[in-house]
PDB file of N, CA and C in Angstrom:
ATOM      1  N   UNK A   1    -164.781  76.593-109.990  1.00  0.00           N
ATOM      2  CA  UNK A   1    -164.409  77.809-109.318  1.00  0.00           C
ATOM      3  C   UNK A   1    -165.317  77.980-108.118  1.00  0.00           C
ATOM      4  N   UNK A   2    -164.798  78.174-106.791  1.00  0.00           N
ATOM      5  CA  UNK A   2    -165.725  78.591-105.825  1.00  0.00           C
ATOM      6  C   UNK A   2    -165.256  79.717-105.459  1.00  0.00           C
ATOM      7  N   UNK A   3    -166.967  80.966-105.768  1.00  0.00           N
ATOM      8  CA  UNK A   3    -166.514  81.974-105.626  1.00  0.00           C
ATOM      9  C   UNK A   3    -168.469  81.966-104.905  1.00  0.00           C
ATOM     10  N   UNK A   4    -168.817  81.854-103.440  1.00  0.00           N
ATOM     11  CA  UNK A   4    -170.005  82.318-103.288  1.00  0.00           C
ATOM     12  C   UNK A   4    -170.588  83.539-102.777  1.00  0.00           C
ATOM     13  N   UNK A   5    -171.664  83.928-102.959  1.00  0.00           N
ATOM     14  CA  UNK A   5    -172.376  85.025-102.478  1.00  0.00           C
ATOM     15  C   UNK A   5    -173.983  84.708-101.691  1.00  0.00           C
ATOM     16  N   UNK A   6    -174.360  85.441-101.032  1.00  0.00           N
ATOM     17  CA  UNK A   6    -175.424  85.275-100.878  1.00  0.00           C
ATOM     18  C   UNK A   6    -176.259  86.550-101.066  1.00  0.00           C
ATOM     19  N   UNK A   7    -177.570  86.155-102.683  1.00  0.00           N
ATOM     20  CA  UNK A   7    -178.300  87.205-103.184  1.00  0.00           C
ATOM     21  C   UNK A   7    -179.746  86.686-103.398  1.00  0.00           C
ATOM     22  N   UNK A   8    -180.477  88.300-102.713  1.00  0.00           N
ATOM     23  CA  UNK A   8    -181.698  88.141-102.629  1.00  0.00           C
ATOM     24  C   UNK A   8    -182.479  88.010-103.945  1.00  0.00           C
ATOM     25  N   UNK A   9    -182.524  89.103-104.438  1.00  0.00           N
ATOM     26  CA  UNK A   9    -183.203  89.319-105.872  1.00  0.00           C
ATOM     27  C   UNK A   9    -182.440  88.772-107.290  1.00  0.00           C
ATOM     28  N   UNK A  10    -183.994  88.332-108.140  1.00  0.00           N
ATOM     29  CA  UNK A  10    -182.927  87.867-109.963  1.00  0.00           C
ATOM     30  C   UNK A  10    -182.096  88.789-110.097  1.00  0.00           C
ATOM     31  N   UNK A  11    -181.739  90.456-109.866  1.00  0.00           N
ATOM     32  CA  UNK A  11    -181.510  91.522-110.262  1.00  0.00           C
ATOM     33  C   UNK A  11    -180.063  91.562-109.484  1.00  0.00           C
ATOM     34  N   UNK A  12    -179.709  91.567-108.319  1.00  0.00           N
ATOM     35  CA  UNK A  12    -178.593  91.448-107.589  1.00  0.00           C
ATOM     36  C   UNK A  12    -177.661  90.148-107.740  1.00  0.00           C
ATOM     37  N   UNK A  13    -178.514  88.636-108.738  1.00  0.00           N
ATOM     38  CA  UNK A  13    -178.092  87.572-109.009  1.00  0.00           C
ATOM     39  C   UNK A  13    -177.205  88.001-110.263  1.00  0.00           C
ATOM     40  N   UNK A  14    -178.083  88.326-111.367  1.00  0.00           N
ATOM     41  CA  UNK A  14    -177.549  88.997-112.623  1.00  0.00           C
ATOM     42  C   UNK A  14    -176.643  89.550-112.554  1.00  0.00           C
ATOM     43  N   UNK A  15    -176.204  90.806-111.603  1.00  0.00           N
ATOM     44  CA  UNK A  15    -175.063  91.515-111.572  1.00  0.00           C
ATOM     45  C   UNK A  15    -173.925  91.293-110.849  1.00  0.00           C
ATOM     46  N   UNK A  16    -173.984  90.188-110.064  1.00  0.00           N
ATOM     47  CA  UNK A  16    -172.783  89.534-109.201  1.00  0.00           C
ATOM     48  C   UNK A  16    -172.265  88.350-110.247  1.00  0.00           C
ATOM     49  N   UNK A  17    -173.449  88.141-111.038  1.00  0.00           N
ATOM     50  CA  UNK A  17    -172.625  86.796-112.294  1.00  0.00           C
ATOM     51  C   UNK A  17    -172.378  87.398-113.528  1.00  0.00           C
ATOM     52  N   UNK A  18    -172.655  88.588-113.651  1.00  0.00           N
ATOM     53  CA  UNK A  18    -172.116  89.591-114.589  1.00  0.00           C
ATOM     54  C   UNK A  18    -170.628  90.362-114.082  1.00  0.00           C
ATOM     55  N   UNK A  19    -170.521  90.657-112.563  1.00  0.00           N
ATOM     56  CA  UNK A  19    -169.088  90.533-112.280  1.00  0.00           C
ATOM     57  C   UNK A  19    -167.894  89.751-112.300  1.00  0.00           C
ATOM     58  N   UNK A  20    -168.796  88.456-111.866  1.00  0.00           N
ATOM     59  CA  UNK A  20    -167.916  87.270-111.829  1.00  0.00           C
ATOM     60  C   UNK A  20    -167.477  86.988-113.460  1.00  0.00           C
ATOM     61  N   UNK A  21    -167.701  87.181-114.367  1.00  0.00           N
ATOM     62  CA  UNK A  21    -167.639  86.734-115.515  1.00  0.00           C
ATOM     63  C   UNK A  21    -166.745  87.660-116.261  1.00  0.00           C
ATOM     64  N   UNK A  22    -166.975  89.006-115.756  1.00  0.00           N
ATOM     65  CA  UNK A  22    -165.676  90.044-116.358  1.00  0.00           C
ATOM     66  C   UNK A  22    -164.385  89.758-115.521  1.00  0.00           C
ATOM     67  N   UNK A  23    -164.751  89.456-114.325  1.00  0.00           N
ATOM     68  CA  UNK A  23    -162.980  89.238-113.439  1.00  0.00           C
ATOM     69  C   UNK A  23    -162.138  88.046-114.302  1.00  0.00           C
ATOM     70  N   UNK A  24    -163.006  87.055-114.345  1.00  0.00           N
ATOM     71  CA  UNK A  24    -162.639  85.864-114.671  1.00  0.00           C
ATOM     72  C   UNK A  24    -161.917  86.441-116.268  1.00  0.00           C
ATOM     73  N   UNK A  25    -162.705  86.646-117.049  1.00  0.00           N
ATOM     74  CA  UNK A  25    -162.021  87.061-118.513  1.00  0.00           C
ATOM     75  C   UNK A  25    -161.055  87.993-118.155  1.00  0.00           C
ATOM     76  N   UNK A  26    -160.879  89.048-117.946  1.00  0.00           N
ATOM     77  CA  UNK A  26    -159.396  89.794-116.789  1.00  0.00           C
ATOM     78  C   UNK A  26    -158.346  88.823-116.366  1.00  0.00           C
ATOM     79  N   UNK A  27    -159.020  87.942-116.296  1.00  0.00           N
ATOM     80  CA  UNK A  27    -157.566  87.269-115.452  1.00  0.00           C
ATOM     81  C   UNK A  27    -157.214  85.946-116.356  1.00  0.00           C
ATOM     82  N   UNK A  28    -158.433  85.478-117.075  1.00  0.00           N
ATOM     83  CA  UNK A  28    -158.088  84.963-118.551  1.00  0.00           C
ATOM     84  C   UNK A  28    -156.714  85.562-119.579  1.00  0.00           C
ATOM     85  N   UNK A  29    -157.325  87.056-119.962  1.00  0.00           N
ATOM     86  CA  UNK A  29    -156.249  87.645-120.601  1.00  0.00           C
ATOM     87  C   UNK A  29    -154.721  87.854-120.493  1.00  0.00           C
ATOM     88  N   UNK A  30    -154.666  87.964-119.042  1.00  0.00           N
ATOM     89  CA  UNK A  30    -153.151  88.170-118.676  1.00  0.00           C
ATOM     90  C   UNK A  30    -152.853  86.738-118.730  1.00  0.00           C
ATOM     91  N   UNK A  31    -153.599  85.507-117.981  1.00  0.00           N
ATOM     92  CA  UNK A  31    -152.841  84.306-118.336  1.00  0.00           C
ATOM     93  C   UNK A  31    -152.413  84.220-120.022  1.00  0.00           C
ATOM     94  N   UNK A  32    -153.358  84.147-120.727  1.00  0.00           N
ATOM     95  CA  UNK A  32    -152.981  83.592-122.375  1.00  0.00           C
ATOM     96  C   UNK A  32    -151.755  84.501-122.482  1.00  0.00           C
ATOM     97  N   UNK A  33    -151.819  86.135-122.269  1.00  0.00           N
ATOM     98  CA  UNK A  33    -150.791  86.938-122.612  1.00  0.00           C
ATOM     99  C   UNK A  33    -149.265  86.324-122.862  1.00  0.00           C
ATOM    100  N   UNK A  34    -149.123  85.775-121.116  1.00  0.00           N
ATOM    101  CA  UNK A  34    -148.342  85.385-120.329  1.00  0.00           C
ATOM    102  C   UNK A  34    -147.823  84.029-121.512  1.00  0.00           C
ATOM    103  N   UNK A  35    -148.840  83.086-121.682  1.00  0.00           N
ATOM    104  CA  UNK A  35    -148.847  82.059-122.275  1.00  0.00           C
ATOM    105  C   UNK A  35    -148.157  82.380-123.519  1.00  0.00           C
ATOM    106  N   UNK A  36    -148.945  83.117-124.277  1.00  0.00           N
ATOM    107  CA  UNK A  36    -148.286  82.940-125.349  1.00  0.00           C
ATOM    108  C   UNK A  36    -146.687  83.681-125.616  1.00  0.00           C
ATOM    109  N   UNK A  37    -146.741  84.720-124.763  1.00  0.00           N
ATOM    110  CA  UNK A  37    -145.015  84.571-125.174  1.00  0.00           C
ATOM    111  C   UNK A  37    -144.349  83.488-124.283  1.00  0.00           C
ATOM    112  N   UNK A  38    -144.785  82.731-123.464  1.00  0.00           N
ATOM    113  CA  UNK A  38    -143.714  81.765-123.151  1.00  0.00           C
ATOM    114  C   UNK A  38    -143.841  80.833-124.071  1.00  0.00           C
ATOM    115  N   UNK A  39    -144.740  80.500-125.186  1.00  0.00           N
ATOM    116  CA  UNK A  39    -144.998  79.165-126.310  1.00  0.00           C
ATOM    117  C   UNK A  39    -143.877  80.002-127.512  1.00  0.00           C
ATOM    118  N   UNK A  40    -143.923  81.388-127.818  1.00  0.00           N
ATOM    119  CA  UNK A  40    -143.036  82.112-128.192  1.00  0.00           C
ATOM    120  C   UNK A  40    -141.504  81.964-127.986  1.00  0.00           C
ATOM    121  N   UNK A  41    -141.214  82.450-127.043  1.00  0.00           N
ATOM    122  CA  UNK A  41    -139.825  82.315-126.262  1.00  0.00           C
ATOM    123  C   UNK A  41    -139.463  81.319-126.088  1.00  0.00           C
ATOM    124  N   UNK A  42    -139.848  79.978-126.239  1.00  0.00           N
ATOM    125  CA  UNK A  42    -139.405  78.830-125.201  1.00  0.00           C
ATOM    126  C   UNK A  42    -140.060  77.562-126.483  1.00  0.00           C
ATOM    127  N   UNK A  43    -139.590  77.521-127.638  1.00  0.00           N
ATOM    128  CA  UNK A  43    -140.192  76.616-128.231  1.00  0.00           C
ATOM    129  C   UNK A  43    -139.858  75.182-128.151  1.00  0.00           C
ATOM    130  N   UNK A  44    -138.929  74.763-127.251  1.00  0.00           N
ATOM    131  CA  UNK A  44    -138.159  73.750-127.266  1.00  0.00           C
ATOM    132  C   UNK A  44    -138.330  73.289-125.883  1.00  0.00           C
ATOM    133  N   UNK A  45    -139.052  74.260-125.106  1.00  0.00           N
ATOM    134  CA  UNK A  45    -139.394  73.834-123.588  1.00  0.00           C
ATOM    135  C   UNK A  45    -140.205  72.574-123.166  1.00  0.00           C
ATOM    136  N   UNK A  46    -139.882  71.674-122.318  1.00  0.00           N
ATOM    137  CA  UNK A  46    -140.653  70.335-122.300  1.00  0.00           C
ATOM    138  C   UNK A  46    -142.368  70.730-121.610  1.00  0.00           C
ATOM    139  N   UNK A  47    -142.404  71.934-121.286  1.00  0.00           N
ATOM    140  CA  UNK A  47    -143.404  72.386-120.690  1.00  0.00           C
ATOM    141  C   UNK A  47    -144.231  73.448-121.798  1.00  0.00           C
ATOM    142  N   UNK A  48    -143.996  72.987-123.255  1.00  0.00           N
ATOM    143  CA  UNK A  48    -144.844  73.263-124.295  1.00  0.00           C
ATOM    144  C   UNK A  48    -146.665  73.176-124.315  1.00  0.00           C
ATOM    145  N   UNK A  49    -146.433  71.756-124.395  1.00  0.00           N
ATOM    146  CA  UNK A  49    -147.924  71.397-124.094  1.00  0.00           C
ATOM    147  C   UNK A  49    -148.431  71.770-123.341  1.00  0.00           C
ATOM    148  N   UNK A  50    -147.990  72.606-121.583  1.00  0.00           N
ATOM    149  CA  UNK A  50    -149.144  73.102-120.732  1.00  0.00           C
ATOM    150  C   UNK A  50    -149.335  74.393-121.418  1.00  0.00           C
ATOM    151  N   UNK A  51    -147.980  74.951-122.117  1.00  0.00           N
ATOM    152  CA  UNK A  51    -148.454  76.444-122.346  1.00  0.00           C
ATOM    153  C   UNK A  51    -149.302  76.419-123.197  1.00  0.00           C
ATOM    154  N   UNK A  52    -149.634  75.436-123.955  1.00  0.00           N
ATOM    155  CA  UNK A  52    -149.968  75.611-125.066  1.00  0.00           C
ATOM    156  C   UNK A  52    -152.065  75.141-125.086  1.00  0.00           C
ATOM    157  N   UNK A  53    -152.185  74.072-123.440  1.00  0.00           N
ATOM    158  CA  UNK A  53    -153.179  74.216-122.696  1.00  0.00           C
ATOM    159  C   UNK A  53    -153.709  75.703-122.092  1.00  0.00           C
ATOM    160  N   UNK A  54    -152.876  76.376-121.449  1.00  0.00           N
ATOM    161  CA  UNK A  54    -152.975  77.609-121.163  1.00  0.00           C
ATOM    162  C   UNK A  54    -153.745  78.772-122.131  1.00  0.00           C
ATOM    163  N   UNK A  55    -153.341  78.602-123.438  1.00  0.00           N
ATOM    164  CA  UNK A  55    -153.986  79.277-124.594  1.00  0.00           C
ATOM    165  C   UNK A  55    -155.288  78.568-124.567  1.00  0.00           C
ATOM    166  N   UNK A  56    -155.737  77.562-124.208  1.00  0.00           N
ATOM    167  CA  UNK A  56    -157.336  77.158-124.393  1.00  0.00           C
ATOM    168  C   UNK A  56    -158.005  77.500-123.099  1.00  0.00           C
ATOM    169  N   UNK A  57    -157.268  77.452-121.882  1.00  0.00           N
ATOM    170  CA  UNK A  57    -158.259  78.060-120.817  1.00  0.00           C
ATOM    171  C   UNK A  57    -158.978  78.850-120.855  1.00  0.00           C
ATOM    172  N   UNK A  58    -160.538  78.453-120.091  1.00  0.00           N
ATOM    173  CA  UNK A  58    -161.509  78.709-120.026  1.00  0.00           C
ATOM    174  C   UNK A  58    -161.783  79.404-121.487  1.00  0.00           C
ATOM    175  N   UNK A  59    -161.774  79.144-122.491  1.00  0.00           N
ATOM    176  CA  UNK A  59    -161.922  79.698-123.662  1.00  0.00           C
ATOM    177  C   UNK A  59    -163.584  79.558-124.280  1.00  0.00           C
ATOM    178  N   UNK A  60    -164.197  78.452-123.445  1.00  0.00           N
ATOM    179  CA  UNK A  60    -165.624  78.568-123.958  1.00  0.00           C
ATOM    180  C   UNK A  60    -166.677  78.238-122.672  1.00  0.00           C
ATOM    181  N   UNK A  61    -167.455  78.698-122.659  1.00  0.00           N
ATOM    182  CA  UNK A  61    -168.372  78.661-121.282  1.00  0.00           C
ATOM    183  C   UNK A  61    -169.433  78.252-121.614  1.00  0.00           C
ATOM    184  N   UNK A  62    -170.144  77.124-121.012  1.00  0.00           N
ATOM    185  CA  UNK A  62    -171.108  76.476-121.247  1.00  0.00           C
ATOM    186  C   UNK A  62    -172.194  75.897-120.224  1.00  0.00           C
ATOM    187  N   UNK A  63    -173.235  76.116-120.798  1.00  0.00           N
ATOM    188  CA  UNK A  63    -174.444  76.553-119.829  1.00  0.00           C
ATOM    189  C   UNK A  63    -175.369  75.216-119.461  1.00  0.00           C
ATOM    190  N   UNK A  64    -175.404  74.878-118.477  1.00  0.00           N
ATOM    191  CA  UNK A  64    -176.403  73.637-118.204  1.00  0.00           C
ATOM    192  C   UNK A  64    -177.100  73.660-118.541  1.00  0.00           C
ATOM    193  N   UNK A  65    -177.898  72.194-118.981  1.00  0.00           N
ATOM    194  CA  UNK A  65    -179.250  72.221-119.922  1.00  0.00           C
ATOM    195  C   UNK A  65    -180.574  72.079-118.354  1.00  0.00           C
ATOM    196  N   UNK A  66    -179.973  71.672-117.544  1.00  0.00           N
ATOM    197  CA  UNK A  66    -181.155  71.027-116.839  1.00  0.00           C
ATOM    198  C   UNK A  66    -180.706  72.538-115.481  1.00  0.00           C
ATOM    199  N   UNK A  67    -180.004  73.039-115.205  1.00  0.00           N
ATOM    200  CA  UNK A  67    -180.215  74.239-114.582  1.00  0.00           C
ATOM    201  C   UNK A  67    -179.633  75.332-115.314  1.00  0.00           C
ATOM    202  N   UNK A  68    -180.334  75.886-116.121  1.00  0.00           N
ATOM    203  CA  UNK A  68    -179.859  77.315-117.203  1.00  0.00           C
ATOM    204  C   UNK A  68    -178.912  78.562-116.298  1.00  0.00           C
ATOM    205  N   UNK A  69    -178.914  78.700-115.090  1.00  0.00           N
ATOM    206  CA  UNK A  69    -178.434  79.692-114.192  1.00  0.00           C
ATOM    207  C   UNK A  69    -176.544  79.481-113.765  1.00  0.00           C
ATOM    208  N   UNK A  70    -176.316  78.153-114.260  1.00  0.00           N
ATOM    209  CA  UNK A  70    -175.145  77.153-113.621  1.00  0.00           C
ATOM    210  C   UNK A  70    -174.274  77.330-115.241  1.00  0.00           C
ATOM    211  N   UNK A  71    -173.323  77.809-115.281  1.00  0.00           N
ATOM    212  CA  UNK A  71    -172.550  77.901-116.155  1.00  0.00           C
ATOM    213  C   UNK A  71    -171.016  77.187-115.889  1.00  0.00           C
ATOM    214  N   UNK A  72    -170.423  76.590-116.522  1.00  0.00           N
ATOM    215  CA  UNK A  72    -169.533  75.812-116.515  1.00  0.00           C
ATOM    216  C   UNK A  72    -168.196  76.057-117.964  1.00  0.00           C
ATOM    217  N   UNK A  73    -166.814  75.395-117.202  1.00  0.00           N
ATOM    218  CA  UNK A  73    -165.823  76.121-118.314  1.00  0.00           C
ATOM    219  C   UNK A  73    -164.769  74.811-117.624  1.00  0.00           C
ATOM    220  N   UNK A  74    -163.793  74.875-118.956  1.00  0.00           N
ATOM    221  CA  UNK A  74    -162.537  74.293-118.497  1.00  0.00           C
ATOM    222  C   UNK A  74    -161.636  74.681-118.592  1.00  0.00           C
ATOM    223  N   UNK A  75    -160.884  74.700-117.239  1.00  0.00           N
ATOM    224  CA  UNK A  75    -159.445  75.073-116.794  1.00  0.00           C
ATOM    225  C   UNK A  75    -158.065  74.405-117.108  1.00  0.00           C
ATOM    226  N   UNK A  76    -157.178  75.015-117.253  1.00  0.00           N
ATOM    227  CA  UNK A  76    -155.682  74.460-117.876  1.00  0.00           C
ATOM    228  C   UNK A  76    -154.824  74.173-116.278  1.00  0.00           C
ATOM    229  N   UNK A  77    -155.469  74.741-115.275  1.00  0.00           N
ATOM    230  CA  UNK A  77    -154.993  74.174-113.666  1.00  0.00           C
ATOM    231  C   UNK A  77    -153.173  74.325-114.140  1.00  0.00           C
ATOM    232  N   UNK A  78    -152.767  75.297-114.537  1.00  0.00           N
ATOM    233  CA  UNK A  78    -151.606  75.605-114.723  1.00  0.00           C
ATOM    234  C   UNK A  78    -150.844  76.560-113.795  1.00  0.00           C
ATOM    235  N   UNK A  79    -149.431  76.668-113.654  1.00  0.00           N
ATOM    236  CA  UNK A  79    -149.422  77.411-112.027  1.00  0.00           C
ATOM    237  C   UNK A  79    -149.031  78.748-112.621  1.00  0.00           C
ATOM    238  N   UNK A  80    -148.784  79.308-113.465  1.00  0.00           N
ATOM    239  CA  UNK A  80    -149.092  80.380-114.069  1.00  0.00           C
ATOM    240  C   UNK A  80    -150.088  81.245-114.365  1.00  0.00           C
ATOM    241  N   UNK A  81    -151.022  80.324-114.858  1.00  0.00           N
ATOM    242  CA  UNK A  81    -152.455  81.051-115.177  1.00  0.00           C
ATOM    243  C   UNK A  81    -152.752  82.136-114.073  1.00  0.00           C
ATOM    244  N   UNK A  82    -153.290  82.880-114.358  1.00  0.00           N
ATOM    245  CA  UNK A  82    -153.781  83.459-113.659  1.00  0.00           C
ATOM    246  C   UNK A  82    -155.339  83.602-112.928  1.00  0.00           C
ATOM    247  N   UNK A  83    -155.824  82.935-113.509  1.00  0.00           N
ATOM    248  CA  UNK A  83    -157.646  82.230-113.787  1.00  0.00           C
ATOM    249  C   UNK A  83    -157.741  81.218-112.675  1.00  0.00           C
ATOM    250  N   UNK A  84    -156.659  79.935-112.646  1.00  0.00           N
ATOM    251  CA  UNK A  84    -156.606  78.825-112.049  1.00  0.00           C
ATOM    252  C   UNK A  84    -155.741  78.914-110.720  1.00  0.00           C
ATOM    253  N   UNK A  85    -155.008  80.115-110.833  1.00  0.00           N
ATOM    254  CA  UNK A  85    -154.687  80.647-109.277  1.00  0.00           C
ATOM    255  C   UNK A  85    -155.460  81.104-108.612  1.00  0.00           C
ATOM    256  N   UNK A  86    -156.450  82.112-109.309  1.00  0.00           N
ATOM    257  CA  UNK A  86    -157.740  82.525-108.498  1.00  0.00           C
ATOM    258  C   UNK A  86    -158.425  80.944-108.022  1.00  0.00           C
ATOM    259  N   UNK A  87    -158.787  80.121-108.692  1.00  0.00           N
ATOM    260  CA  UNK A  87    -159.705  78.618-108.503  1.00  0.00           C
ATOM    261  C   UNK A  87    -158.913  78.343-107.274  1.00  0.00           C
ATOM    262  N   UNK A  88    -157.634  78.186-107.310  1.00  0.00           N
ATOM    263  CA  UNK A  88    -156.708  77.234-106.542  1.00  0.00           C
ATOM    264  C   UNK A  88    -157.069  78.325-105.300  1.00  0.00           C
ATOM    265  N   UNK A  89    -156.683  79.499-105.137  1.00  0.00           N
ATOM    266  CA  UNK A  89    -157.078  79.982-103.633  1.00  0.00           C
ATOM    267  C   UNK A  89    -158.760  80.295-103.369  1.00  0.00           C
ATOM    268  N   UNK A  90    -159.550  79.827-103.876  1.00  0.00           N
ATOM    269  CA  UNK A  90    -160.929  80.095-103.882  1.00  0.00           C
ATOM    270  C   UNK A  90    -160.796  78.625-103.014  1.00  0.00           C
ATOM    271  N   UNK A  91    -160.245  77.637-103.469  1.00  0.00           N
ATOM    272  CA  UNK A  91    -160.782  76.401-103.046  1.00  0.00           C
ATOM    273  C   UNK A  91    -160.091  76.090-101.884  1.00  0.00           C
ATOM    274  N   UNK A  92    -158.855  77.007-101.868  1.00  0.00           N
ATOM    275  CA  UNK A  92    -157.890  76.621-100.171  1.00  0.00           C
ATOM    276  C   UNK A  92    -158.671  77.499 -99.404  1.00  0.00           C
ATOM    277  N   UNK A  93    -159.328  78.788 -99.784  1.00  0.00           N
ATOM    278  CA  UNK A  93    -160.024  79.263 -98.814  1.00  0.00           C
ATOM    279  C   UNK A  93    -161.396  78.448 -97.937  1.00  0.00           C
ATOM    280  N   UNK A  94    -161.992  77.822 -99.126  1.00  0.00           N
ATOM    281  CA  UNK A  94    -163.347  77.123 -98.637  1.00  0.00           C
ATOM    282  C   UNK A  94    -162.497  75.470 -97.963  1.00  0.00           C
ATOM    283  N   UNK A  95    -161.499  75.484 -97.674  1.00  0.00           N
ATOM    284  CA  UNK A  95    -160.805  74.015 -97.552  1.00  0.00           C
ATOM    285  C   UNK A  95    -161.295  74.890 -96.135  1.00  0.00           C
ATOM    286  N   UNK A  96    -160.273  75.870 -95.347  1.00  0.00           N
ATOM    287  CA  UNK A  96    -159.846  75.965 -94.597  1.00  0.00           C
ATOM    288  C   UNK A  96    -160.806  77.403 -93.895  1.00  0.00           C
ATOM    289  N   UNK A  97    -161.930  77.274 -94.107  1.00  0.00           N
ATOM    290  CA  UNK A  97    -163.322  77.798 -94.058  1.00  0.00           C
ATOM    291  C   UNK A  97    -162.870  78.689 -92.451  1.00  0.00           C
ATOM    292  N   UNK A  98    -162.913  77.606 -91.363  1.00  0.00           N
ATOM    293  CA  UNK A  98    -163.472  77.171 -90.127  1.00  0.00           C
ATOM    294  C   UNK A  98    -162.012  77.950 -89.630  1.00  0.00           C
ATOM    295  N   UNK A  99    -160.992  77.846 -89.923  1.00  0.00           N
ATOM    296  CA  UNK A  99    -160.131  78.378 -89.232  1.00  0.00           C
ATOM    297  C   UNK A  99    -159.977  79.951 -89.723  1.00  0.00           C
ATOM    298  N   UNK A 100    -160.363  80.072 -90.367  1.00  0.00           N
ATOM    299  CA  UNK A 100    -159.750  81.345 -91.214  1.00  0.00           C
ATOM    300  C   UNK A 100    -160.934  82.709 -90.413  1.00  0.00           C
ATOM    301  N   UNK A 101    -162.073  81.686 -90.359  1.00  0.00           N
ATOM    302  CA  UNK A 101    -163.151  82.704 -89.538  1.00  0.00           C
ATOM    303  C   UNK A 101    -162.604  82.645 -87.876  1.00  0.00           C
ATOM    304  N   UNK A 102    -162.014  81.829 -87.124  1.00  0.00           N
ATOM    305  CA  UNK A 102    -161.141  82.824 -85.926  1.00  0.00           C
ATOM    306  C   UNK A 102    -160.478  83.494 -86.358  1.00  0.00           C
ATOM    307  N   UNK A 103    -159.650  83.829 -86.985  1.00  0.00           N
ATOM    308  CA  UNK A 103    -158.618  84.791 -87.005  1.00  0.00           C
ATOM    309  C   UNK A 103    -158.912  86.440 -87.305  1.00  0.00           C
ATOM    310  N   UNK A 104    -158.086  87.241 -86.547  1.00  0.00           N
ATOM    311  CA  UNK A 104    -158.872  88.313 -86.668  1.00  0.00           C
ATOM    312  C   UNK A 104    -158.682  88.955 -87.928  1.00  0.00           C
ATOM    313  N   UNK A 105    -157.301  88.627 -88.491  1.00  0.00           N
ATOM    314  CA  UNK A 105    -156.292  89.393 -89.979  1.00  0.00           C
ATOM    315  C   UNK A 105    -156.180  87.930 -90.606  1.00  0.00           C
ATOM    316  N   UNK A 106    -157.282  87.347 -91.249  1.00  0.00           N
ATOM    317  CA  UNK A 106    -156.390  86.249 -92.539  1.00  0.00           C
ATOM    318  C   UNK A 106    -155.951  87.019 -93.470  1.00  0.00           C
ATOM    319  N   UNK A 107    -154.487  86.550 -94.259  1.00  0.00           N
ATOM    320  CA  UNK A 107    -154.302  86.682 -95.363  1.00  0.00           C
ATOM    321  C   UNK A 107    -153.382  85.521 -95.508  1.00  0.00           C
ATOM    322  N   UNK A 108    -153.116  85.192 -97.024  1.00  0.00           N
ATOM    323  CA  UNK A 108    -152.469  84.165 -97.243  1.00  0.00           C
ATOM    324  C   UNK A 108    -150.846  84.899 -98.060  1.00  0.00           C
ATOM    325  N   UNK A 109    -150.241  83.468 -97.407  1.00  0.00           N
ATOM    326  CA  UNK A 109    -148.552  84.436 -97.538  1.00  0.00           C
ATOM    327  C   UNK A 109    -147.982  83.168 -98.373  1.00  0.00           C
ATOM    328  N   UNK A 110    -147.277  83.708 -98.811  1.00  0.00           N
ATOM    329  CA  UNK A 110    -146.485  82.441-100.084  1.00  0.00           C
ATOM    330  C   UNK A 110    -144.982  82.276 -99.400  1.00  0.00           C
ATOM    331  N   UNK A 111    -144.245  81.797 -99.166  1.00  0.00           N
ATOM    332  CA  UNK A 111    -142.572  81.697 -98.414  1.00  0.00           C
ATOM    333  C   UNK A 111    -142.435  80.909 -99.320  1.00  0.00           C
ATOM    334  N   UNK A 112    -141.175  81.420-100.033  1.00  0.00           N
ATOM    335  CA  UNK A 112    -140.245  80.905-101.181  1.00  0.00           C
ATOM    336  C   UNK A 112    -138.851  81.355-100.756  1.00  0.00           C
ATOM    337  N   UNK A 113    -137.932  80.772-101.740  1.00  0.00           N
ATOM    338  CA  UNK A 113    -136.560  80.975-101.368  1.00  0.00           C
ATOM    339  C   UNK A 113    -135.909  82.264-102.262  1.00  0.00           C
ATOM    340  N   UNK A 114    -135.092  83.117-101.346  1.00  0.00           N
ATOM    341  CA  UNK A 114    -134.642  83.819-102.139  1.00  0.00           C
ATOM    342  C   UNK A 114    -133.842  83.692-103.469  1.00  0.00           C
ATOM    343  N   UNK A 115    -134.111  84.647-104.550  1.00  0.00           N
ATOM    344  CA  UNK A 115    -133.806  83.889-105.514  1.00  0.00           C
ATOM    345  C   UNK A 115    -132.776  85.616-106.503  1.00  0.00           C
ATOM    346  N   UNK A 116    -132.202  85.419-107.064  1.00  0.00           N
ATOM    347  CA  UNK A 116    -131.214  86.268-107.704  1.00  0.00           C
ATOM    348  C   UNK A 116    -130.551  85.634-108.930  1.00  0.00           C
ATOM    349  N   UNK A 117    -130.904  86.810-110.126  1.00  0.00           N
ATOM    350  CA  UNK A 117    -130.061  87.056-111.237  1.00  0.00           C
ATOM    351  C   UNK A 117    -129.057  86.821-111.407  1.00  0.00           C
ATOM    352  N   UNK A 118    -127.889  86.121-111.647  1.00  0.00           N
ATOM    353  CA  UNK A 118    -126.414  86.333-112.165  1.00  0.00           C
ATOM    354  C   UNK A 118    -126.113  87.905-112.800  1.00  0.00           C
TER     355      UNK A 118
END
């Protein structure tokens, strides 16, 4: 996940990785939510096994032995999740760093095709 900051004090470190760690579980929850009624609804779907990856995302977090401050987790990189969409635009943002700082209004826009119910 690239999500950086720049902090002076242990005290302002603590509470920006104490934020980062509640968003992330927030956006954990609605993915599994999501997940599990589609493993529910859809038992016959060939796209079982990701949902069923999806229920293990980021499910355990684990702490470096040789830098204690560096915490680490694994992702289900599913296009649903909601966890690994945050990762996925964290990392197109730092791709595309250099351009995004000219512009005076970035935001990122999704163009899909219109799509309708029967």
């Amino acid at each position: 996940m690239i999500e950086t900051t720049k902090v002076t004090t242990s005290q302002e470190k603590a509470n920006f990785s104490q934020k980062l760690l509640v968003k992330r579980r927030q956006a954990l929850i609605i993915a599994k939510s999501c997940a599990y009624s589609l493993v529910q609804e859809c038992p016959e779907s060939f796209l079982l096994p990701a949902y069923r990856r999806t229920l293990q995302c980021g499910q355990y977090i684990y702490r470096s032995q040789k830098d204690p401050s560096k915490v680490t987790s694994q992702f289900c990189r599913g296009r649903w999740c909601v966890a690994c969409s945050r990762i996925r635009t964290g990392i197109q943002i730092a791709k595309f760093e250099g351009v995004l700082e000219t512009m005076e209004e970035p935001y990122f826009l999704t163009i899909g095709a219109e799509f309708s119910l029967p």
